[in-house]
C-alpha atoms as a PDB file:
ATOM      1  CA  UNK A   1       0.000   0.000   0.000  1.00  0.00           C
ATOM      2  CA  UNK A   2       1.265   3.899  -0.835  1.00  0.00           C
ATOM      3  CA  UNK A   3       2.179   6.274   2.218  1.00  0.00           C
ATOM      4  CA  UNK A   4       1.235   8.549  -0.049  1.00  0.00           C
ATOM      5  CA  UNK A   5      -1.737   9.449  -2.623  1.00  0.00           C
ATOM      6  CA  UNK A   6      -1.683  12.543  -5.227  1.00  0.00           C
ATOM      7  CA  UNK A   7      -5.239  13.175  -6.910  1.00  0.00           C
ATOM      8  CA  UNK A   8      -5.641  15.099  -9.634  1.00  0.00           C
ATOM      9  CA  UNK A   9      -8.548  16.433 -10.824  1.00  0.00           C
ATOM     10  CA  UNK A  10      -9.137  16.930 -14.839  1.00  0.00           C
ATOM     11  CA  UNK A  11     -11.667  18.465 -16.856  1.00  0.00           C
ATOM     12  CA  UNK A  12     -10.598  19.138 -20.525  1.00  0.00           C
ATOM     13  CA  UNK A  13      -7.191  19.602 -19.436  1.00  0.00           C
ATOM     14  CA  UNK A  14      -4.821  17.461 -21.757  1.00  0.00           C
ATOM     15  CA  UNK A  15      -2.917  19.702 -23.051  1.00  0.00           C
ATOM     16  CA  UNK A  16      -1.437  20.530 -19.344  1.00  0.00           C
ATOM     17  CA  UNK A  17      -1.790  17.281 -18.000  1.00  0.00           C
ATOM     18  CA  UNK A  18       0.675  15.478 -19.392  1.00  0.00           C
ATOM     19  CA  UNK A  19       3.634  17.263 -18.288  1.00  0.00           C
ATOM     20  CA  UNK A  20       2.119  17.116 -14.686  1.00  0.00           C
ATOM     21  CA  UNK A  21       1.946  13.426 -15.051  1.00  0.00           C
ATOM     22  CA  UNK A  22       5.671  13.007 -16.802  1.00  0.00           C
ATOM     23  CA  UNK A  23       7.030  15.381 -13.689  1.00  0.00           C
ATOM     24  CA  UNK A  24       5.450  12.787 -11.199  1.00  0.00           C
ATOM     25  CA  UNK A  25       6.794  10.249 -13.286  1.00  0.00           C
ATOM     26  CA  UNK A  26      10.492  11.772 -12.321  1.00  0.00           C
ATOM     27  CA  UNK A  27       9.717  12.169  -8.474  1.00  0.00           C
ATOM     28  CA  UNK A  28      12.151  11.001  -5.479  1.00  0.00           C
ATOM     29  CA  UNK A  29       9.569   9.654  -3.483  1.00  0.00           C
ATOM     30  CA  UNK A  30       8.433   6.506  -4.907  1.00  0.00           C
ATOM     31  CA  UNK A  31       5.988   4.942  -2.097  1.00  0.00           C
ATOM     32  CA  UNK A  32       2.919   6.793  -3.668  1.00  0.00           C
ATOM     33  CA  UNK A  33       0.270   6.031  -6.296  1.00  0.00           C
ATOM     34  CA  UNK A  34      -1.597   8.764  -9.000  1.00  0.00           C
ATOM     35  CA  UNK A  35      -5.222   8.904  -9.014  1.00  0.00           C
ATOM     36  CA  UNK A  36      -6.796  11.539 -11.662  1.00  0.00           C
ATOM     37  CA  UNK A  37     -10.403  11.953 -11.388  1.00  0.00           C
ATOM     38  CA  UNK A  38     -11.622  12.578 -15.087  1.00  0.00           C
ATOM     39  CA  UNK A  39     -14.798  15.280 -14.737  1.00  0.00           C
ATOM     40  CA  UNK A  40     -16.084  13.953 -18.001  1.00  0.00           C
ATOM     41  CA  UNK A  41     -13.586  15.301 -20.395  1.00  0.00           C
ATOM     42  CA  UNK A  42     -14.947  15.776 -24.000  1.00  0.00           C
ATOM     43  CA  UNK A  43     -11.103  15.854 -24.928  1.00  0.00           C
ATOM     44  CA  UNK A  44      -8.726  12.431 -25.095  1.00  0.00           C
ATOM     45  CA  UNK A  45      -7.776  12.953 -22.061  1.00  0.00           C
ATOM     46  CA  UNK A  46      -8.485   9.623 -21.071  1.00  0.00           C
ATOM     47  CA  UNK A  47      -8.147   7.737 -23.933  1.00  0.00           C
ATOM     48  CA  UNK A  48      -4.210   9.312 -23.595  1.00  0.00           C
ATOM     49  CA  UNK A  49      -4.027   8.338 -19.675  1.00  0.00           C
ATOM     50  CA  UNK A  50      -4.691   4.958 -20.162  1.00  0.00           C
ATOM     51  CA  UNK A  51      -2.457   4.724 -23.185  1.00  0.00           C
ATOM     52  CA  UNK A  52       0.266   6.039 -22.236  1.00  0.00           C
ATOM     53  CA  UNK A  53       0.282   6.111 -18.344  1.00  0.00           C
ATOM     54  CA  UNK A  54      -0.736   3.105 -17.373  1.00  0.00           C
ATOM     55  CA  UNK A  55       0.203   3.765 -13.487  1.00  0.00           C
ATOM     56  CA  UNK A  56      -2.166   6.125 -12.996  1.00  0.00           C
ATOM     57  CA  UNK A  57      -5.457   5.298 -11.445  1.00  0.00           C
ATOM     58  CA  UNK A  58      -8.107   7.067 -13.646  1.00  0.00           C
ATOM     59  CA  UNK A  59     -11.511   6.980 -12.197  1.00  0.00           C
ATOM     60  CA  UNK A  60     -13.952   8.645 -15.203  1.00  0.00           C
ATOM     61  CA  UNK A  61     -17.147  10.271 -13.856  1.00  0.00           C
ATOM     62  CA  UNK A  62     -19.930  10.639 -15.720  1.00  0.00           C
ATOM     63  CA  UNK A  63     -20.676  14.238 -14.900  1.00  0.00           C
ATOM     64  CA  UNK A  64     -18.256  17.356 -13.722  1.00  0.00           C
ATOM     65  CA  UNK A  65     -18.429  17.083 -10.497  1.00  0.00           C
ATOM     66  CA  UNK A  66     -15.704  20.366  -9.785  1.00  0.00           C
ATOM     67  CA  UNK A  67     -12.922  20.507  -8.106  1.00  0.00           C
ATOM     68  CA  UNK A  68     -14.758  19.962  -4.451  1.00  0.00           C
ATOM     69  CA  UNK A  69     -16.314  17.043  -6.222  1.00  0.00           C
ATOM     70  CA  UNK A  70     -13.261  15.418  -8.268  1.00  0.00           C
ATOM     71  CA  UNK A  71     -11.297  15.808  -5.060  1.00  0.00           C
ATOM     72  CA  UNK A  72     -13.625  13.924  -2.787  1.00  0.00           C
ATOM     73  CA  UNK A  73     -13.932  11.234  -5.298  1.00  0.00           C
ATOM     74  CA  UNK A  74      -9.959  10.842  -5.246  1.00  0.00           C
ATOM     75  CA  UNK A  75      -9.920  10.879  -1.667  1.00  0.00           C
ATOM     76  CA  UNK A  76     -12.796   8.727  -0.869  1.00  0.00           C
ATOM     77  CA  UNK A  77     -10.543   5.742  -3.184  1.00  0.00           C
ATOM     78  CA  UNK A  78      -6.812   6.690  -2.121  1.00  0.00           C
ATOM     79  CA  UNK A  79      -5.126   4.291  -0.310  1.00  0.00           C
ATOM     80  CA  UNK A  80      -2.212   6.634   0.988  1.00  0.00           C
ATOM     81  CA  UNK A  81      -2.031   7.819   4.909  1.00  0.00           C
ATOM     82  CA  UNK A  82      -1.146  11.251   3.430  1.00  0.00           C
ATOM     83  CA  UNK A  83      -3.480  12.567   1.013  1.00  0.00           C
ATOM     84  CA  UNK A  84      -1.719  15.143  -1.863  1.00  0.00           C
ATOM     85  CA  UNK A  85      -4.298  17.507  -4.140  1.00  0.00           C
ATOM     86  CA  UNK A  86      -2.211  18.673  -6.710  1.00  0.00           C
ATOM     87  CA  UNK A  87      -4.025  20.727 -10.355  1.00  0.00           C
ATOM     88  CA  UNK A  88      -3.461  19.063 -13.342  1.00  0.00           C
ATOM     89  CA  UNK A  89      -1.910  22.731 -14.421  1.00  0.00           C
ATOM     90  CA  UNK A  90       1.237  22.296 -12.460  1.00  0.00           C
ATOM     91  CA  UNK A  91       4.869  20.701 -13.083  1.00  0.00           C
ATOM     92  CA  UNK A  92       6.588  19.491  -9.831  1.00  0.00           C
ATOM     93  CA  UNK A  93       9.966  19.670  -9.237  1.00  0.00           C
ATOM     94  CA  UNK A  94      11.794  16.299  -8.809  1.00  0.00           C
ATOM     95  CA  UNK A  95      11.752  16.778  -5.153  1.00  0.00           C
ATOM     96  CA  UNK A  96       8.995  18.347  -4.456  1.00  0.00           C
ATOM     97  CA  UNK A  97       6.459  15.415  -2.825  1.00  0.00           C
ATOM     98  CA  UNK A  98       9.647  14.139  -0.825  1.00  0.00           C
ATOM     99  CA  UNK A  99       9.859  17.335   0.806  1.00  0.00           C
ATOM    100  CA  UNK A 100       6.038  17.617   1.226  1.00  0.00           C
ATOM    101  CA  UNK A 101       6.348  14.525   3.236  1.00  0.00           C
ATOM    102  CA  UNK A 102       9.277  15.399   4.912  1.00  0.00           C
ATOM    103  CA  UNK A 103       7.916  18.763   6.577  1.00  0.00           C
ATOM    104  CA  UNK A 104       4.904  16.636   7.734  1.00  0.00           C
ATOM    105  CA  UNK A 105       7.421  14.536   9.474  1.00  0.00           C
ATOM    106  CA  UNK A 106       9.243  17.244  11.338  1.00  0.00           C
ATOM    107  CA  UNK A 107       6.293  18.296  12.162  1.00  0.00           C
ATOM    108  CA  UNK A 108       3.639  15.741  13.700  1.00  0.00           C
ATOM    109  CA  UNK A 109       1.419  18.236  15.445  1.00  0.00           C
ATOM    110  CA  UNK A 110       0.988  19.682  11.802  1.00  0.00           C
ATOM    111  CA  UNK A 111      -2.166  18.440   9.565  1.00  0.00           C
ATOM    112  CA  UNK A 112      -1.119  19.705   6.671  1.00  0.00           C
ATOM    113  CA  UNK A 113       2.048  20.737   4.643  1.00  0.00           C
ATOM    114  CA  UNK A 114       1.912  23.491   1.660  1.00  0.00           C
ATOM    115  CA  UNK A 115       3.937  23.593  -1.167  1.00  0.00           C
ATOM    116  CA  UNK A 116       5.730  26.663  -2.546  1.00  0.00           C
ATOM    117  CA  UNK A 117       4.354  27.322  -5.520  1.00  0.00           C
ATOM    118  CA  UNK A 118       5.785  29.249  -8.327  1.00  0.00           C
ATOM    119  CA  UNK A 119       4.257  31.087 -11.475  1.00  0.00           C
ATOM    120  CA  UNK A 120       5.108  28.642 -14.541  1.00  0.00           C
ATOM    121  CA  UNK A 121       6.026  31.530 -16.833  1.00  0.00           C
ATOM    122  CA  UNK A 122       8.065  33.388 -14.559  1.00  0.00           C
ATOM    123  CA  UNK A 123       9.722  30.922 -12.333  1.00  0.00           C
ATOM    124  CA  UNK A 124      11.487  33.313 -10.167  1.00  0.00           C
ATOM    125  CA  UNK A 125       8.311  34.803  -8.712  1.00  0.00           C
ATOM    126  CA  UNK A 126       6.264  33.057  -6.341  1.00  0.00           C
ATOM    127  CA  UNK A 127       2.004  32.193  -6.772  1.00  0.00           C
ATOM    128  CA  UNK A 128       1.760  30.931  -3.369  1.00  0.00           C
ATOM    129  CA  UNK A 129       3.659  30.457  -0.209  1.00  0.00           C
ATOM    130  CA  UNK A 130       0.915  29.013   1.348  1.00  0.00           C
ATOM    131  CA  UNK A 131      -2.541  30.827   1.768  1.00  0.00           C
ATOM    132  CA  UNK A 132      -3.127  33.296   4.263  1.00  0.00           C
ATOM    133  CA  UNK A 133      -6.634  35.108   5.716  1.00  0.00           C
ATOM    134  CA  UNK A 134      -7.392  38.259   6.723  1.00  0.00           C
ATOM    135  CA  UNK A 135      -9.527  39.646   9.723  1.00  0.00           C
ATOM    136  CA  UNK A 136     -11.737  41.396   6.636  1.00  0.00           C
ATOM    137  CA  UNK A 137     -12.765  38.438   4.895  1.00  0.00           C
ATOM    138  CA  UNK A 138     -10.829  37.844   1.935  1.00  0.00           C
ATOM    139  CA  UNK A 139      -8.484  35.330   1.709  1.00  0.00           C
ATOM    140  CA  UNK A 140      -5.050  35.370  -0.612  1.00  0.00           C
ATOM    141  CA  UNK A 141      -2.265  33.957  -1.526  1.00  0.00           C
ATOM    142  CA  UNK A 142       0.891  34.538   0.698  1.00  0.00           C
ATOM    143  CA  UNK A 143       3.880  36.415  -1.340  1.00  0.00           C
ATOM    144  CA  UNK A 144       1.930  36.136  -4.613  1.00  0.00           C
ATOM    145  CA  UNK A 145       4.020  38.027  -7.418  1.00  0.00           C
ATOM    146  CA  UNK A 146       6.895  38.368  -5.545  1.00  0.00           C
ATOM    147  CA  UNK A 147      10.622  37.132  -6.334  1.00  0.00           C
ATOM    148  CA  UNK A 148      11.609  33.964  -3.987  1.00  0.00           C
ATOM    149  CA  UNK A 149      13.638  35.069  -1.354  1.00  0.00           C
ATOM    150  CA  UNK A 150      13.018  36.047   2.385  1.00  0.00           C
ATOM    151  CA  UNK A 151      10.890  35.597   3.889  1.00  0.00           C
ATOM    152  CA  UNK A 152       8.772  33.196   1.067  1.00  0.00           C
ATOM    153  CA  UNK A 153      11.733  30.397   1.847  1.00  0.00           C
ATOM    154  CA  UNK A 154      11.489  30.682   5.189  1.00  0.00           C
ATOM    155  CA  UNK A 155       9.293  27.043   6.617  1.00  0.00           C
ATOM    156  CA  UNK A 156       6.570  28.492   8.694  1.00  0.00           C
ATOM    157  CA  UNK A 157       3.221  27.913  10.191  1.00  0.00           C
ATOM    158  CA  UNK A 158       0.110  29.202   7.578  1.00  0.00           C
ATOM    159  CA  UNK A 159      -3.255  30.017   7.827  1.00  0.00           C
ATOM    160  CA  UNK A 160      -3.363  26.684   4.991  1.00  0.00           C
ATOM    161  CA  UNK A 161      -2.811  25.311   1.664  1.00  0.00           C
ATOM    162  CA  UNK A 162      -3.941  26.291  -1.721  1.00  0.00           C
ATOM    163  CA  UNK A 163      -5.945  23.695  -2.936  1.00  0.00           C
ATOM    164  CA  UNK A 164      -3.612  23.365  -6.234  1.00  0.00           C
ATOM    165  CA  UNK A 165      -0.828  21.819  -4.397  1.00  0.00           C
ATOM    166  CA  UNK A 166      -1.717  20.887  -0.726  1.00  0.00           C
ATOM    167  CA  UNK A 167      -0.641  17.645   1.634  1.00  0.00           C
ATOM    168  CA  UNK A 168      -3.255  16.339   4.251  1.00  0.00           C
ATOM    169  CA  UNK A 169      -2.950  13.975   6.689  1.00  0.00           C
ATOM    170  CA  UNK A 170      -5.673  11.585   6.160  1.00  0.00           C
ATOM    171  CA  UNK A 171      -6.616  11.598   9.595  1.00  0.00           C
ATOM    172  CA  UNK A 172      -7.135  15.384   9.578  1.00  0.00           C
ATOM    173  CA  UNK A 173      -9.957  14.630   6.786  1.00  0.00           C
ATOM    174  CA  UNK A 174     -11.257  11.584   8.922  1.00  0.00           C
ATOM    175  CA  UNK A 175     -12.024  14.230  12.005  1.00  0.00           C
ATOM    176  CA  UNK A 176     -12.970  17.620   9.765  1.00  0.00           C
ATOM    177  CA  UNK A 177     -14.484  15.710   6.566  1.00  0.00           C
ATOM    178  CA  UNK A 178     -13.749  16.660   2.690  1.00  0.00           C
ATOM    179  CA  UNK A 179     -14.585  19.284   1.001  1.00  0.00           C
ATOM    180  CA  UNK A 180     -18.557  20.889   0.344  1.00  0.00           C
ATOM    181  CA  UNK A 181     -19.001  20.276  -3.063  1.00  0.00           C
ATOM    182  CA  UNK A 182     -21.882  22.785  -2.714  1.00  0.00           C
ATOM    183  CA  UNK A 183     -18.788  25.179  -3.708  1.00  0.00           C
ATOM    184  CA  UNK A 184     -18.513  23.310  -6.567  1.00  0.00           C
ATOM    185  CA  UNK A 185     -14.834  24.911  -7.296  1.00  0.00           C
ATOM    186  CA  UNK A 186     -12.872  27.915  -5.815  1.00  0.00           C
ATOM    187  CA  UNK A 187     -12.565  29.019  -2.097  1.00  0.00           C
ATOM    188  CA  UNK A 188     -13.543  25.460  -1.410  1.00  0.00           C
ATOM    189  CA  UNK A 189      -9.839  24.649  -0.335  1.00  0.00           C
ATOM    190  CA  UNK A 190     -10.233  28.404   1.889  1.00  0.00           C
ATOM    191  CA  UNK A 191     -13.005  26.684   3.715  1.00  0.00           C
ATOM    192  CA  UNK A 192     -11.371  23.603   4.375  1.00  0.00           C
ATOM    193  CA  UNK A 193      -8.475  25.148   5.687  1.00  0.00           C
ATOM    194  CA  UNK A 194     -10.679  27.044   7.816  1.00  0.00           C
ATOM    195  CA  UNK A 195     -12.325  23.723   9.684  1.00  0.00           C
ATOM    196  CA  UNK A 196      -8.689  22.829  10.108  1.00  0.00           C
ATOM    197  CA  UNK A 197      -7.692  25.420  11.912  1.00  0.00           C
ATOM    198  CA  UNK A 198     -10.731  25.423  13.867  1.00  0.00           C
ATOM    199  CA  UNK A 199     -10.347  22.017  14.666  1.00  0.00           C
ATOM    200  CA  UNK A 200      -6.419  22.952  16.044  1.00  0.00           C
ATOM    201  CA  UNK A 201      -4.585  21.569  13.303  1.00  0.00           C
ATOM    202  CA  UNK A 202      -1.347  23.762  12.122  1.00  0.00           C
ATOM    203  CA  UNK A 203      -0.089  23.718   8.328  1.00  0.00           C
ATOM    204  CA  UNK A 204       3.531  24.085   7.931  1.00  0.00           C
ATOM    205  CA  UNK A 205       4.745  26.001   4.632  1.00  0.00           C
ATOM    206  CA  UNK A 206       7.491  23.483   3.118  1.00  0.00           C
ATOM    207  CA  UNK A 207       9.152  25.589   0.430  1.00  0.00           C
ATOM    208  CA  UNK A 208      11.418  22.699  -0.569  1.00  0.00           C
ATOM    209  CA  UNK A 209       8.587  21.274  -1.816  1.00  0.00           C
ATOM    210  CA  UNK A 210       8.651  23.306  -5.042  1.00  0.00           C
ATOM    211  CA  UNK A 211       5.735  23.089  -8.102  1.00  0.00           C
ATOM    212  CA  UNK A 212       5.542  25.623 -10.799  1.00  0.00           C
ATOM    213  CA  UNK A 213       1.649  26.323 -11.758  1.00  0.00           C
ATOM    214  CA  UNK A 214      -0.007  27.658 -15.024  1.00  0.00           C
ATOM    215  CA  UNK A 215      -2.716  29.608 -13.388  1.00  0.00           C
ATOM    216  CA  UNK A 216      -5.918  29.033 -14.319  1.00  0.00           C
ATOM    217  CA  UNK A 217      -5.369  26.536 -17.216  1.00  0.00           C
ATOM    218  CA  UNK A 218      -8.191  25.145 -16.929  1.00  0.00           C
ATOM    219  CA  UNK A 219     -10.609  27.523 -15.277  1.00  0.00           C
ATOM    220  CA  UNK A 220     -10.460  31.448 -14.582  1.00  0.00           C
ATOM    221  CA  UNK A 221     -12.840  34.363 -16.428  1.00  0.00           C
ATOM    222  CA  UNK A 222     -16.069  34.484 -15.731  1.00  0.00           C
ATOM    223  CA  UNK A 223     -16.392  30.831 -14.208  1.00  0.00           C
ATOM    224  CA  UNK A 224     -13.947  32.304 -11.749  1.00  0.00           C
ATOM    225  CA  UNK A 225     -15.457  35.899 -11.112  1.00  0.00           C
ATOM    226  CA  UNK A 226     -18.817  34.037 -10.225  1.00  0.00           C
ATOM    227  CA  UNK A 227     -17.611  31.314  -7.724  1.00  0.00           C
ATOM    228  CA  UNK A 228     -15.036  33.417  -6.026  1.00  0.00           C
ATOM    229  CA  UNK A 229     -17.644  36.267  -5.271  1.00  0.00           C
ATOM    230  CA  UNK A 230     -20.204  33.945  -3.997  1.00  0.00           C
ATOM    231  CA  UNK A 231     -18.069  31.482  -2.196  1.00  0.00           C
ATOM    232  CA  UNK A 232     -15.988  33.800  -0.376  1.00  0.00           C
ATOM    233  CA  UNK A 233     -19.243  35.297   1.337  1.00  0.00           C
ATOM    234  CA  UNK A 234     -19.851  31.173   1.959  1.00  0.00           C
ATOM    235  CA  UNK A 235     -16.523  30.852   3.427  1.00  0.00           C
ATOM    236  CA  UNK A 236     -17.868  33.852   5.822  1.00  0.00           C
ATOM    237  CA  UNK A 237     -20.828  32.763   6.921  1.00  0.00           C
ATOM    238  CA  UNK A 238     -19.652  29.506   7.367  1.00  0.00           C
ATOM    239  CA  UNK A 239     -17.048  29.466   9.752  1.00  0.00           C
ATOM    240  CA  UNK A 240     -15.929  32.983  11.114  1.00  0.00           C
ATOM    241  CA  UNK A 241     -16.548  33.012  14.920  1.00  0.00           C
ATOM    242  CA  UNK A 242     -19.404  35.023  15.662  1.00  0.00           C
ATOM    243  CA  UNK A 243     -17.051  37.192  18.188  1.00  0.00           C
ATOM    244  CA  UNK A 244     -14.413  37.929  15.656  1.00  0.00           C
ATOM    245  CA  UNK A 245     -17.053  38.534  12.741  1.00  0.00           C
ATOM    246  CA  UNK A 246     -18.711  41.168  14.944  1.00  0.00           C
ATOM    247  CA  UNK A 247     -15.129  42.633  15.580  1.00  0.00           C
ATOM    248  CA  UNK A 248     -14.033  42.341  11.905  1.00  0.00           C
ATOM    249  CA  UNK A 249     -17.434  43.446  10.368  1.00  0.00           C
ATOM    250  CA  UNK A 250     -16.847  46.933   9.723  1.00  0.00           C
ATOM    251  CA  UNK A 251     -13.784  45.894   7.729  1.00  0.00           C
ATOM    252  CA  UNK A 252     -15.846  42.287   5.727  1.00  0.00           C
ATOM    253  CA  UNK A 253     -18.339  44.939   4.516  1.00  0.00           C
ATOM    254  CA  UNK A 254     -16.037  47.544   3.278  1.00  0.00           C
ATOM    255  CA  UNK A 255     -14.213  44.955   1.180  1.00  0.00           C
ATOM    256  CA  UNK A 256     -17.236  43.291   0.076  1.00  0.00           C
ATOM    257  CA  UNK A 257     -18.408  46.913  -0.942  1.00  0.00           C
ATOM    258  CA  UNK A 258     -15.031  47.923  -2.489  1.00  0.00           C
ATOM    259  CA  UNK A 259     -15.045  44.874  -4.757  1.00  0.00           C
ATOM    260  CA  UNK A 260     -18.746  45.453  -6.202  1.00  0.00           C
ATOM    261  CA  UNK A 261     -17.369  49.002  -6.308  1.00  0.00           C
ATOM    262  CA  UNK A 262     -14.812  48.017  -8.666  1.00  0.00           C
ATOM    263  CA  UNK A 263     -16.905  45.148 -10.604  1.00  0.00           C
ATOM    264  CA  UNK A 264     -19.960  48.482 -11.248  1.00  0.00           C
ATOM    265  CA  UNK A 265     -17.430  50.472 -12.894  1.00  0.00           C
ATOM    266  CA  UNK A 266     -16.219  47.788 -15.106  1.00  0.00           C
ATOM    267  CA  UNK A 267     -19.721  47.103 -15.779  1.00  0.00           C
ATOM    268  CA  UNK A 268     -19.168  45.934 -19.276  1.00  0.00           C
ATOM    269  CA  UNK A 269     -16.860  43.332 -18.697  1.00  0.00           C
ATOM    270  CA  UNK A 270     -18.451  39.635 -18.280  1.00  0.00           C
ATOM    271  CA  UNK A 271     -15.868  38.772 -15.529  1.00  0.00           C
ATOM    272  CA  UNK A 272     -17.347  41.923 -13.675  1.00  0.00           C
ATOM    273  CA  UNK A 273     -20.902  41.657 -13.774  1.00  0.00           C
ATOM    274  CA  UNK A 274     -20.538  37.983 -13.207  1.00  0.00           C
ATOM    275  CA  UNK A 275     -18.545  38.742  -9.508  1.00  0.00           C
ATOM    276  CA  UNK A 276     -21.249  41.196  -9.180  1.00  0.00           C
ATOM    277  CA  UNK A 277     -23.578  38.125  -9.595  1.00  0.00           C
ATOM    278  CA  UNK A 278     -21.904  35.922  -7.601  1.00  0.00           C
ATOM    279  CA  UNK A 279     -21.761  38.572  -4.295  1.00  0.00           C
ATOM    280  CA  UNK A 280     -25.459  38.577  -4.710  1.00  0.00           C
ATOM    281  CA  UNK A 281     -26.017  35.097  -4.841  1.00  0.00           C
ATOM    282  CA  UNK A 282     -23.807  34.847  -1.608  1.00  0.00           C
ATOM    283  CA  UNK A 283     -25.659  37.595   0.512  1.00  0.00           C
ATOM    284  CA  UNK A 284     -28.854  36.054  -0.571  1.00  0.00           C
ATOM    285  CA  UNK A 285     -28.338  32.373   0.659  1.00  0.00           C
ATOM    286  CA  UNK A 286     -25.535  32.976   3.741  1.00  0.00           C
ATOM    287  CA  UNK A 287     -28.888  32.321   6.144  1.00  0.00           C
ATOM    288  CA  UNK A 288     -28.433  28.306   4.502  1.00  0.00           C
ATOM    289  CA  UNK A 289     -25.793  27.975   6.916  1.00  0.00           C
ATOM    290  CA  UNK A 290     -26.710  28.822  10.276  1.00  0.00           C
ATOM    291  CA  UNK A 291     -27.199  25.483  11.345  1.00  0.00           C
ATOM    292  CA  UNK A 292     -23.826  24.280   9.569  1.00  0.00           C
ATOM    293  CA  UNK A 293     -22.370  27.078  11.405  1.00  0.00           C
ATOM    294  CA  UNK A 294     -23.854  26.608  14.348  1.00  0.00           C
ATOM    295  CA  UNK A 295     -22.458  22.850  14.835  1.00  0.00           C
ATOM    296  CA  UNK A 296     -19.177  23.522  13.208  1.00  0.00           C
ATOM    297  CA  UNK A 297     -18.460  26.156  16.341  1.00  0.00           C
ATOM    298  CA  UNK A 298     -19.954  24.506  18.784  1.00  0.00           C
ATOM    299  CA  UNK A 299     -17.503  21.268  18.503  1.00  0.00           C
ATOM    300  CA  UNK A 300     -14.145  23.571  17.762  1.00  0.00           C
ATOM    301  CA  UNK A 301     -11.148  23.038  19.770  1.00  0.00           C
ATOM    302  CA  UNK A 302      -9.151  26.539  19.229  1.00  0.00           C
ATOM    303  CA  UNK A 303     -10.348  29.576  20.974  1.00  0.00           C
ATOM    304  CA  UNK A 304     -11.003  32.625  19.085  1.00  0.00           C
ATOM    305  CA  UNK A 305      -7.200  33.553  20.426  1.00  0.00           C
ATOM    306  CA  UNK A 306      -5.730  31.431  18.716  1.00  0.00           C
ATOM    307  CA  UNK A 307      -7.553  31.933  15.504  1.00  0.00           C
ATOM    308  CA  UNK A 308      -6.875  35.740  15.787  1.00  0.00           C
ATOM    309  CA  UNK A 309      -3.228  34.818  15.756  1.00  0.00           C
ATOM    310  CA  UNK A 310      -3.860  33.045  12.200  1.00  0.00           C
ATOM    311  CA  UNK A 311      -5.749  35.999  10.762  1.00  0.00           C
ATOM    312  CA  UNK A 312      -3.946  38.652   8.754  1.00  0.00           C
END
């Protein structure tokens, strides 16, 4: 059996994929297994999978089920104690899932490890050193743009993973569960981080463990505009604690105003009005997860000190 499982999910995305499946083909850790979850690709990308990687695990689905969905699927059939998500829009270096492992081994009270991942067509200039939070709502990535250097290769506790290249510890999903595939894709990893850290589990940023992404290969535009704006106010209502949200508000509906703002005077772009959209769709269906809410903070284990601390 693998230590370790990497799911992929895949929809339409051949013309990336295979390069992220030759790169895992070249990797230094060798107890794992490959499991891409095909979201009903109307491309070959399966047809190529099977013929020309036969050591992948493809499991088809008949329907896109997202990235929430695809994950899940992966998860729910790995056989690895450490659970990878890695996008099919990424190229790992050689190293990069030993050294995953590795920081989760120096550090057990961790339950997850996240990669440092680096913009594909500018590889000295980091996409993500690990997500981050702040108190106002809106989540980012952590020294996005910037060249490497201090302090994005410095190993550190993070607020979590992106989603695109992210280790779990399998019992961490056991005691939080997967992801809501009511998100369907985007933010989904933001809220699952979230009932991590609620639940007192630390990720450790392990930037040895190097992957250079594509961004949004396979996703982004309008797709993106509408998910992110609704799912972000999802993320809110979800799982801030009520004492922080009421100190934070103030600041959560400025940025939620600055952002629609923004999206009204670029009325005429698609990505705009569809972020415009999706904030609307958020505000009007938040009250759909009181109860969620209500049992995900009453069975937390860190106080609303320590999730302060995590909070940018």
């Amino acid at each position: 059996m693998a230590r370790v499982s990497i799911i992929i999910p895949n929809w339409n995305g051949l013309r990336v994929l295979r390069p992220c499946l030759d790169a895992l083909q070249m990797q230094t850790q060798r107890d794992r297994e490959v499991i891409v979850v095909d979201n009903a690709s109307s491309d070959d990308s399966v047809a190529v999978m099977r013929a020309s990687y036969p050591q992948v695990r493809v499991l088809e689905q008949r329907s896109n089920l997202g990235y929430a969905g695809g994950c899940n699927a992966g998860i729910r059939a790995a056989q690895g104690d450490i659970l990878v998500l890695l996008n099919n829009d990424t190229e790992a270096e050689p190293t990069w899932l030993e050294q995953l492992v590795a920081a989760l081994d120096r550090h057990p009270e961790a339950g997850s490890a996240a990669s440092r991942m680096m913009l594909y067509s500018d590889r000295g200039k980091v996409h993500s050193a690990g997500d981050l939070y702040r108190r106002n709502g809106l989540p980012d990535s952590r020294g996005v743009w910037q060249p490497y250097g201090p302090p994005w290769d410095e190993e550190c506790y993070v607020f979590g993973g992106c989603g695109g290249a992210v280790a779990f510890r399998r019992s961490v999903l056991d005691d939080i569960g997967l992801f809501d595939e009511r998100f369907f894709m985007y933010c989904e990893d933001v809220d699952l981080n979230w009932r991590a850290q609620l639940a007192g589990f630390k990720c450790i940023y392990a930037p040895a463990a190097v992957v250079y992404h594509h961004l949004s290969a396979t996703g982004g535009g309008t797709l993106a505009s509408y998910y992110v704006g609704r799912n972000t106010l999802w993320v809110i209502a979800r799982n801030y604690p009520s004492r922080l949200l009421r100190h934070n508000l103030g600041g959560i509906l400025r940025a939620q105003a600055r952002i629609a703002w923004e999206a009204l005077r670029a009325w005429r772009g698609a990505a705009a009005r569809a972020r415009l959209r999706g904030q609307l769709v958020g505000a009007l269906t938040v009250v759909r997860w009181w109860p969620y809410r209500r049992a995900l903070l009453r069975r937390r284990r860190a106080d609303d000190a320590a999730i302060a601390a995590i909070l940018e």
